[in-house]
PDB file of N, CA and C in Angstrom:
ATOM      1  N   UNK A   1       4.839   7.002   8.338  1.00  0.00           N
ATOM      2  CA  UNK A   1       5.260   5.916   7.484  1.00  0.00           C
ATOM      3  C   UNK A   1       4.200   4.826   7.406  1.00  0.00           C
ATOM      4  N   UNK A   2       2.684   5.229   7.555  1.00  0.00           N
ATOM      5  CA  UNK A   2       1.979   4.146   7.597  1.00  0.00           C
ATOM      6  C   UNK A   2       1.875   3.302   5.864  1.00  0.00           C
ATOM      7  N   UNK A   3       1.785   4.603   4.837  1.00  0.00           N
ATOM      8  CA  UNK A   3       1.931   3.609   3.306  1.00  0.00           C
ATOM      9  C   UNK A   3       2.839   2.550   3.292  1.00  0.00           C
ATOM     10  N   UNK A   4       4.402   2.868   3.653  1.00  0.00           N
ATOM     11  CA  UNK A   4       5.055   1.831   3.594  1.00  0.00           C
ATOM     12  C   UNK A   4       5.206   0.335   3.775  1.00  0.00           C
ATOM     13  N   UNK A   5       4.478   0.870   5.426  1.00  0.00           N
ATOM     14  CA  UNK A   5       4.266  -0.549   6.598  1.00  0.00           C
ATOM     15  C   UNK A   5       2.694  -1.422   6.160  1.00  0.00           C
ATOM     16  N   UNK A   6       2.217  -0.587   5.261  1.00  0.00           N
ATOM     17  CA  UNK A   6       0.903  -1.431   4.910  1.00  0.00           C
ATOM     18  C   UNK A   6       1.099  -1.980   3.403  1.00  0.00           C
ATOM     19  N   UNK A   7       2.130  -1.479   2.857  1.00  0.00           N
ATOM     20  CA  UNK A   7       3.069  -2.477   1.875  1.00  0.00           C
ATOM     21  C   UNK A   7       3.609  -3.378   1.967  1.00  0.00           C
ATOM     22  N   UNK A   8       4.574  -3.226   2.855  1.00  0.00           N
ATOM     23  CA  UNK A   8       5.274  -4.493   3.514  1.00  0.00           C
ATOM     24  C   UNK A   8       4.084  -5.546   4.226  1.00  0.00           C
ATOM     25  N   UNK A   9       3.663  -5.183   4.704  1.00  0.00           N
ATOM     26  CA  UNK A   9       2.269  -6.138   5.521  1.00  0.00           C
ATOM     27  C   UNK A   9       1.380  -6.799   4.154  1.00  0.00           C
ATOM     28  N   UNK A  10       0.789  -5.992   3.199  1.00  0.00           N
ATOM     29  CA  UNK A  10       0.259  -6.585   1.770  1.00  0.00           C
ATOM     30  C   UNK A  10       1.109  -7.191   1.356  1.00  0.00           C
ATOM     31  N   UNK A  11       3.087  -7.005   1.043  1.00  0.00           N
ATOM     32  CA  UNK A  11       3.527  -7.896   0.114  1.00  0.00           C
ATOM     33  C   UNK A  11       3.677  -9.506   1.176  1.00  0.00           C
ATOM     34  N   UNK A  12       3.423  -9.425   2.064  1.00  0.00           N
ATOM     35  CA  UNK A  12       3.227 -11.002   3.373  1.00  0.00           C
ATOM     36  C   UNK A  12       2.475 -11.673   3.459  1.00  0.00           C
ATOM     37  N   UNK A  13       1.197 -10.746   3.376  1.00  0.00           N
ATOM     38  CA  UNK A  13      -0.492 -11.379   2.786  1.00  0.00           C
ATOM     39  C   UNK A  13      -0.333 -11.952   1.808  1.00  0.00           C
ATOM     40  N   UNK A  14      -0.109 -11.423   0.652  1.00  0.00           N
ATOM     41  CA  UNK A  14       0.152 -12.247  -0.714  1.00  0.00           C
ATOM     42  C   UNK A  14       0.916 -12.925  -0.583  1.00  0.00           C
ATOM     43  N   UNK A  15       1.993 -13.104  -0.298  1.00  0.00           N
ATOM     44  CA  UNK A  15       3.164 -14.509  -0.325  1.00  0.00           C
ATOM     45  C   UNK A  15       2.136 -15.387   0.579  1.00  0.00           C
ATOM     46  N   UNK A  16       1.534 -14.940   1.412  1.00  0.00           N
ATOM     47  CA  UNK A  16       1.165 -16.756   2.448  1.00  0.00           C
ATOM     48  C   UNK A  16      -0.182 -16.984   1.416  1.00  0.00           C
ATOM     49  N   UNK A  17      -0.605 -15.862   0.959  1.00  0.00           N
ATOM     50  CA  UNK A  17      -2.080 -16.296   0.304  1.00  0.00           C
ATOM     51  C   UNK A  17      -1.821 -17.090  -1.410  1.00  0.00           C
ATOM     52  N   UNK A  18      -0.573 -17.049  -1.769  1.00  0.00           N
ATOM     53  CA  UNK A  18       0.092 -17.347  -2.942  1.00  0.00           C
ATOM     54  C   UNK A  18       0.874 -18.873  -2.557  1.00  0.00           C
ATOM     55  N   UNK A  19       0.955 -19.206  -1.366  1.00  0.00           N
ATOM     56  CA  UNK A  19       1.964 -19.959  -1.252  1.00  0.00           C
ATOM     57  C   UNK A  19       1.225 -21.374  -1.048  1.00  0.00           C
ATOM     58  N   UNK A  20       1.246 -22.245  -2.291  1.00  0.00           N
ATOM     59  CA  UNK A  20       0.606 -23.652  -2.383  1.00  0.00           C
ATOM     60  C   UNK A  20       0.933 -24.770  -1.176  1.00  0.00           C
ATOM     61  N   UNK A  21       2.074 -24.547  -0.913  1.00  0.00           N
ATOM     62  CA  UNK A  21       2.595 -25.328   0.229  1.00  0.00           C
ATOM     63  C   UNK A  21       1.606 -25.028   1.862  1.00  0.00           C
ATOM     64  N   UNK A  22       1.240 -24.225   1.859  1.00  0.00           N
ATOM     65  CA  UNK A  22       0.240 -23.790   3.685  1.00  0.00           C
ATOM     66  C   UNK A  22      -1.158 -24.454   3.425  1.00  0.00           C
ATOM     67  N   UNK A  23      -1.534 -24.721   4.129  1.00  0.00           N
ATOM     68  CA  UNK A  23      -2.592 -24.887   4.671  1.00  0.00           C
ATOM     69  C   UNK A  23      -4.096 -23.740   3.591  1.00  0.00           C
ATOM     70  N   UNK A  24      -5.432 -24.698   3.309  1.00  0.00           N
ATOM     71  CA  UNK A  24      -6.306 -23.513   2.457  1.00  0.00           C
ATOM     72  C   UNK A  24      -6.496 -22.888   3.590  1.00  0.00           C
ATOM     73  N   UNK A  25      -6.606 -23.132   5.052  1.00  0.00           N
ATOM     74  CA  UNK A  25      -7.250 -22.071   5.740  1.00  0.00           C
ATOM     75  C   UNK A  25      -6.241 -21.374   6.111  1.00  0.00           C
ATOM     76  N   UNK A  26      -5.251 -21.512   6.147  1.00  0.00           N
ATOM     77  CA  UNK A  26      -3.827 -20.472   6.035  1.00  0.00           C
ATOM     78  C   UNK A  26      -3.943 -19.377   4.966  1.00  0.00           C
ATOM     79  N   UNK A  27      -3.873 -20.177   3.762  1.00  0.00           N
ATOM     80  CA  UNK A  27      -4.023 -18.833   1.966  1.00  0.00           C
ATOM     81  C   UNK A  27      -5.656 -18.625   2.379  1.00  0.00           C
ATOM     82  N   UNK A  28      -6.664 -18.992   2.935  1.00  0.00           N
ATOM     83  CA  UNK A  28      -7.797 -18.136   2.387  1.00  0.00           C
ATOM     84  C   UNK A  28      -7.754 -16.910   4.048  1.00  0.00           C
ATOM     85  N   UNK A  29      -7.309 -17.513   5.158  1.00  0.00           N
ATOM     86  CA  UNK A  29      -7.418 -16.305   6.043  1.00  0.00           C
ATOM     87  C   UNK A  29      -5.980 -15.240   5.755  1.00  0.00           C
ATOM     88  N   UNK A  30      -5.342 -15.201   4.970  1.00  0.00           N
ATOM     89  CA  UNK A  30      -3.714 -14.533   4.610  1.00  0.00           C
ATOM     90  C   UNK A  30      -4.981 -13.760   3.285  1.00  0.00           C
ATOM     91  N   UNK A  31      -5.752 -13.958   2.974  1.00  0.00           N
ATOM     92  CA  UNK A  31      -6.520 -13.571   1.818  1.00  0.00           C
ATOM     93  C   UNK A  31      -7.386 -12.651   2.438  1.00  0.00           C
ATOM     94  N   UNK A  32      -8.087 -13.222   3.322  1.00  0.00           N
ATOM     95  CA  UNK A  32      -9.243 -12.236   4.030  1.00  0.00           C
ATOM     96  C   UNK A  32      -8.421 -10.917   4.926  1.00  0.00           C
ATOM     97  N   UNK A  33      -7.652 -11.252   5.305  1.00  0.00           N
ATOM     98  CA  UNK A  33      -7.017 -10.051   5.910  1.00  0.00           C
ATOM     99  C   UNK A  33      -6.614  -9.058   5.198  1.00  0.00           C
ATOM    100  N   UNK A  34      -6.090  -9.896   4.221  1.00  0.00           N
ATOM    101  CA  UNK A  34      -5.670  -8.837   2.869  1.00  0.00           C
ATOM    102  C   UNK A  34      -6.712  -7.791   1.978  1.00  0.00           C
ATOM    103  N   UNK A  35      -8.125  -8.303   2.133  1.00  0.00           N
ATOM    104  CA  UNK A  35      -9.301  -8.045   1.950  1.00  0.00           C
ATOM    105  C   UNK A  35      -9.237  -6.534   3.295  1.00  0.00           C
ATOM    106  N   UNK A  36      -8.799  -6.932   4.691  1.00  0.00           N
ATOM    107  CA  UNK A  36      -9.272  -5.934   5.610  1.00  0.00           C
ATOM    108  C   UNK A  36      -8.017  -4.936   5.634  1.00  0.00           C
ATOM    109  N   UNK A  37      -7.064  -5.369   5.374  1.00  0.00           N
ATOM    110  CA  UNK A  37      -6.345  -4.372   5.161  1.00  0.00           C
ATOM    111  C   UNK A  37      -6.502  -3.088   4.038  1.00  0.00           C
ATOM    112  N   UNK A  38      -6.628  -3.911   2.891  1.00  0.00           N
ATOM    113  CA  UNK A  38      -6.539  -3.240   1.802  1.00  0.00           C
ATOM    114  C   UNK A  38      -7.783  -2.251   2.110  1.00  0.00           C
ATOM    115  N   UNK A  39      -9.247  -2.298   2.862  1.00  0.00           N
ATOM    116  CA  UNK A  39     -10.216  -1.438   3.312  1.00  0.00           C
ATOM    117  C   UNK A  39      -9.704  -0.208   4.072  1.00  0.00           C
ATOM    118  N   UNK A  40      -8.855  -0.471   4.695  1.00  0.00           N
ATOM    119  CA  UNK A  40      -7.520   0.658   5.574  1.00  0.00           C
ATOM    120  C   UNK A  40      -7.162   1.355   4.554  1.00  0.00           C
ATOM    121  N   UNK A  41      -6.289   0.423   3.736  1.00  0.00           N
ATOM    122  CA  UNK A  41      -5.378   1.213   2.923  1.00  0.00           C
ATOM    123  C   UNK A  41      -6.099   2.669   2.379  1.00  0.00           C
ATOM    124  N   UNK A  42      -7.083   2.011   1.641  1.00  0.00           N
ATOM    125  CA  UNK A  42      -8.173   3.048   0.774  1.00  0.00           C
ATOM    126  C   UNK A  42      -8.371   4.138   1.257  1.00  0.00           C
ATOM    127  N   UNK A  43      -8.430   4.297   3.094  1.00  0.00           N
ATOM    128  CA  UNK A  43      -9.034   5.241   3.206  1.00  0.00           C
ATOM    129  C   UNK A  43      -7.855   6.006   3.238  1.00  0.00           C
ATOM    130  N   UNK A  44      -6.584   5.974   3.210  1.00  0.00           N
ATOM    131  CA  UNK A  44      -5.429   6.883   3.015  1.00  0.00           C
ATOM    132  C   UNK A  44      -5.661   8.195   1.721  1.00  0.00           C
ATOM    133  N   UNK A  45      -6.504   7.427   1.034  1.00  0.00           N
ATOM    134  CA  UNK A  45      -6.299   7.803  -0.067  1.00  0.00           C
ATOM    135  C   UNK A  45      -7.582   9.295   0.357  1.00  0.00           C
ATOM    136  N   UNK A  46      -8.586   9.066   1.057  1.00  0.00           N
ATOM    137  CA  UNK A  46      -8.999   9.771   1.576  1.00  0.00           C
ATOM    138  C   UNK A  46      -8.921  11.389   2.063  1.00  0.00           C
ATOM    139  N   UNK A  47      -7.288  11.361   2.603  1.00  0.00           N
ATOM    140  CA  UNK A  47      -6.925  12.260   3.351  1.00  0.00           C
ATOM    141  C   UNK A  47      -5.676  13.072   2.693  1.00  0.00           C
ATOM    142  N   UNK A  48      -5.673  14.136   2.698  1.00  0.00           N
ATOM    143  CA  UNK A  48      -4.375  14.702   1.967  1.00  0.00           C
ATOM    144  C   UNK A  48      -2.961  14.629   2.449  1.00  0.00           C
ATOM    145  N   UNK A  49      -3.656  14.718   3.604  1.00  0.00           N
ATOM    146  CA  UNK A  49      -2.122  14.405   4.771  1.00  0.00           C
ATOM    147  C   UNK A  49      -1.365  13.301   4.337  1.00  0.00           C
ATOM    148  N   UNK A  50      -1.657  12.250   4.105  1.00  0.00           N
ATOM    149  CA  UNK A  50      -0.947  10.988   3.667  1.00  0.00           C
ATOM    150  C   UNK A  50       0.394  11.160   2.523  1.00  0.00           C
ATOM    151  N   UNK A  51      -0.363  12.037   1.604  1.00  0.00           N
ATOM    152  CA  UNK A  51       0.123  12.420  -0.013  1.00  0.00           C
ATOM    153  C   UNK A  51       1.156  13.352   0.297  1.00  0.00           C
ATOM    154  N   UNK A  52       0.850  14.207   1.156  1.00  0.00           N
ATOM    155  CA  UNK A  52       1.493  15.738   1.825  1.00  0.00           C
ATOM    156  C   UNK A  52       2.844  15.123   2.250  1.00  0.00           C
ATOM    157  N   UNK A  53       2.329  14.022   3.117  1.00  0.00           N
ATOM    158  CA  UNK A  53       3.640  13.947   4.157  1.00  0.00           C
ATOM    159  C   UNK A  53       4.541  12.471   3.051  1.00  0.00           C
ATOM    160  N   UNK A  54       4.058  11.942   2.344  1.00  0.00           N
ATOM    161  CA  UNK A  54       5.035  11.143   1.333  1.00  0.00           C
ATOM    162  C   UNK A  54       5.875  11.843   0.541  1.00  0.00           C
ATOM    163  N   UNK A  55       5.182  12.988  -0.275  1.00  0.00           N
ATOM    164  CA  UNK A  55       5.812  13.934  -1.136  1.00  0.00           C
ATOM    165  C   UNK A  55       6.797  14.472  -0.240  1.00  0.00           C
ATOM    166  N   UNK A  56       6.950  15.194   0.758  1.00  0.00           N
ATOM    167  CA  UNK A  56       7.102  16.049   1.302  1.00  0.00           C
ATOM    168  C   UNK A  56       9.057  14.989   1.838  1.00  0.00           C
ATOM    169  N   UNK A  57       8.672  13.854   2.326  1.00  0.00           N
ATOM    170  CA  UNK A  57       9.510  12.747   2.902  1.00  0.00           C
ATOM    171  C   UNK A  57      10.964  13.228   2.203  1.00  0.00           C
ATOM    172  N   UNK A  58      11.464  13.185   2.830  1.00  0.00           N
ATOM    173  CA  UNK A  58      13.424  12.855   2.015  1.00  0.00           C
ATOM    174  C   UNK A  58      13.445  11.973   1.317  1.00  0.00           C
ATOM    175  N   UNK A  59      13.073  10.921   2.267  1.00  0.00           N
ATOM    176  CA  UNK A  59      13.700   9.296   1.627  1.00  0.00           C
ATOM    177  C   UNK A  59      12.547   8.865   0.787  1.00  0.00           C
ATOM    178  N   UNK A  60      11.475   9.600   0.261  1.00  0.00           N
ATOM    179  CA  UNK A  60      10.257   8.683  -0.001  1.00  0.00           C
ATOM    180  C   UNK A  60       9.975   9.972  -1.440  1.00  0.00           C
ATOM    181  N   UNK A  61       9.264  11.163  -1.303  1.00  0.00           N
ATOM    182  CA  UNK A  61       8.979  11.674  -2.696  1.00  0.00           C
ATOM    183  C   UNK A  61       8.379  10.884  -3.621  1.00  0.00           C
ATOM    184  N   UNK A  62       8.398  11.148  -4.956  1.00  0.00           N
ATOM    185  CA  UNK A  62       7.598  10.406  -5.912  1.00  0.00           C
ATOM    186  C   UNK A  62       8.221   9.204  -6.008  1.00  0.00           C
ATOM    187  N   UNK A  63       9.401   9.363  -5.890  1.00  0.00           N
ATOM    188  CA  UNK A  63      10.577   8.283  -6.186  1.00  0.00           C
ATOM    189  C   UNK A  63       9.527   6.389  -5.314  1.00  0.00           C
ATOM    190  N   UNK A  64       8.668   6.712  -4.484  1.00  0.00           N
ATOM    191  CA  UNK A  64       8.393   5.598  -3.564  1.00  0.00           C
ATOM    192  C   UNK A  64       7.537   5.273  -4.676  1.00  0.00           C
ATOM    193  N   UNK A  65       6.221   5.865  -5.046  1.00  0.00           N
ATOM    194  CA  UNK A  65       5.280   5.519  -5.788  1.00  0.00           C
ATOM    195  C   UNK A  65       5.776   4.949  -6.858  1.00  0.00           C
ATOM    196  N   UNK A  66       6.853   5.926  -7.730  1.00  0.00           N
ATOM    197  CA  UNK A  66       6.895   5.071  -9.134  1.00  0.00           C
ATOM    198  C   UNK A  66       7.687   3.750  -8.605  1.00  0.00           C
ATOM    199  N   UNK A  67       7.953   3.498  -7.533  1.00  0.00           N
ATOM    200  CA  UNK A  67       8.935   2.113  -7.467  1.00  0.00           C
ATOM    201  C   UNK A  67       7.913   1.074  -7.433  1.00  0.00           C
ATOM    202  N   UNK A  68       6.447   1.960  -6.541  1.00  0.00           N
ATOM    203  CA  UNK A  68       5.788   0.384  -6.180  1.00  0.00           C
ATOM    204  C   UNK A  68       4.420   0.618  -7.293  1.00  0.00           C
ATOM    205  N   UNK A  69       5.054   1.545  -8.488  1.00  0.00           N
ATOM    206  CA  UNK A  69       4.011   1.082  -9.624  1.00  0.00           C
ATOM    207  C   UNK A  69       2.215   1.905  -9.531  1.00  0.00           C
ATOM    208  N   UNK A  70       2.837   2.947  -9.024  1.00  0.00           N
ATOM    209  CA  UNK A  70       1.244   3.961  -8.819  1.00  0.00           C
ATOM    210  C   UNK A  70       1.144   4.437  -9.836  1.00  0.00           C
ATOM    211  N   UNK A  71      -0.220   5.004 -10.190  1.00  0.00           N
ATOM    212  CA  UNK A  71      -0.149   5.752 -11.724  1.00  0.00           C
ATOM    213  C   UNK A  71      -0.005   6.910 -11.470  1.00  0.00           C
ATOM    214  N   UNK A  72       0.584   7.342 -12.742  1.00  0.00           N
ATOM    215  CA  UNK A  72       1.276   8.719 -13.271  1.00  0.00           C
ATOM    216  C   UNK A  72      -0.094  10.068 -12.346  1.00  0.00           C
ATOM    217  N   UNK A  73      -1.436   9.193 -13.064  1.00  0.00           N
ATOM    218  CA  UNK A  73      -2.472  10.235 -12.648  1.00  0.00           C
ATOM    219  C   UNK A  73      -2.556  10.707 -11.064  1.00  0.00           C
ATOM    220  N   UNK A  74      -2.236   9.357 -10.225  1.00  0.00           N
ATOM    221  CA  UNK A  74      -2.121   9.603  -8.658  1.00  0.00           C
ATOM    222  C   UNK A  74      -1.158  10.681  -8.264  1.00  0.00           C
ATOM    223  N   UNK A  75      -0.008  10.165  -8.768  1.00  0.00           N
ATOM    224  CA  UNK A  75       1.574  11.387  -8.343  1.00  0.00           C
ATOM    225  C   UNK A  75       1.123  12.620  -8.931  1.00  0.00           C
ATOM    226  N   UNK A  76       0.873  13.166 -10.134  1.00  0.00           N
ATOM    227  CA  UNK A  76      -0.010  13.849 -10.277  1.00  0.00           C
ATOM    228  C   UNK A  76      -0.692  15.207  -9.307  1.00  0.00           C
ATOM    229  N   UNK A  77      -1.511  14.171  -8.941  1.00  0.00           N
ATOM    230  CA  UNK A  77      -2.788  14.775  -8.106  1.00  0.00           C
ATOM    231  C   UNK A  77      -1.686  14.861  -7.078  1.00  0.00           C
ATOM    232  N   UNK A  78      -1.279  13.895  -6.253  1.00  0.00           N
ATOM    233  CA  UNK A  78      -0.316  14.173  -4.754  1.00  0.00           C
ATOM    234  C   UNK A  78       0.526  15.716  -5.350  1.00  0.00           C
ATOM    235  N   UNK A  79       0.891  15.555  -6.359  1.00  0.00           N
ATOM    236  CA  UNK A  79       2.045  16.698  -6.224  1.00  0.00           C
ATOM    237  C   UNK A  79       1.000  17.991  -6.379  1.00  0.00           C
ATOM    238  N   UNK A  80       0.130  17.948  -6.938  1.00  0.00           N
ATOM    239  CA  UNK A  80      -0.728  19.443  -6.997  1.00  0.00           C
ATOM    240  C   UNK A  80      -0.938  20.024  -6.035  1.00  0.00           C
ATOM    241  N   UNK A  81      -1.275  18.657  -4.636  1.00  0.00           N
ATOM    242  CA  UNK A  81      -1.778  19.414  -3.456  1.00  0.00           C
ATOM    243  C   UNK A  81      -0.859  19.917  -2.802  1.00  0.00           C
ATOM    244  N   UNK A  82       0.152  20.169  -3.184  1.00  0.00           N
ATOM    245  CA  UNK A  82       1.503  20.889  -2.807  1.00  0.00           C
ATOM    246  C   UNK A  82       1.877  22.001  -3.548  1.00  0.00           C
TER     247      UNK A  82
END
C-alpha cells in the first residue's frame, strides 16, 4: 500500500504548502518535502510490481487511479502487464 500512503502524505504537503495562515518557512519546507517525496513517488513508476500489486488489490484495481485522476494511457499500460 505504499501508492496510497504517499497520497495521503502529498495531499498534507499541499494543504500546509497551500495554507496562507503558517509560517513561509512552514509552506516553503511542506513544499520542499513535497519536492522529495514526489522523487520517491516516480520511482514506483519504475517497477512493475507497484502496477501488478494495485491492479491485482480487491479494494484498489483501476477503480483507485481513475478516482485520484491518472491517465487513461497509465491504467492502460498497468493493465497490459497483466
Amino acid at each position: 500500500e505504499v501508492i496510497p500512503y504517499i497520497d495521503i502524505l502529498t495531499e498534507h504537503l499541499d494543504d500546509f504548502a497551500d495554507d496562507g495562515t503558517l509560517m513561509a518557512t512552514v509552506r516553503a519546507a511542506a513544499e520542499h518535502r513535497r519536492v522529495v517525496l514526489n522523487k520517491y513517488y516516480e520511482k514506483t513508476d519504475e517497477s512493475i510490481v507497484y502496477r501488478i500489486v494495485m491492479i491485482l488489490h480487491p479494494a484498489y484495481k483501476t477503480q483507485y487511479f481513475r478516482l485520484h485522476k491518472w491517465t487513461e494511457e497509465w491504467i492502460d499500460e498497468a493493465k497490459d502487464i497483466i
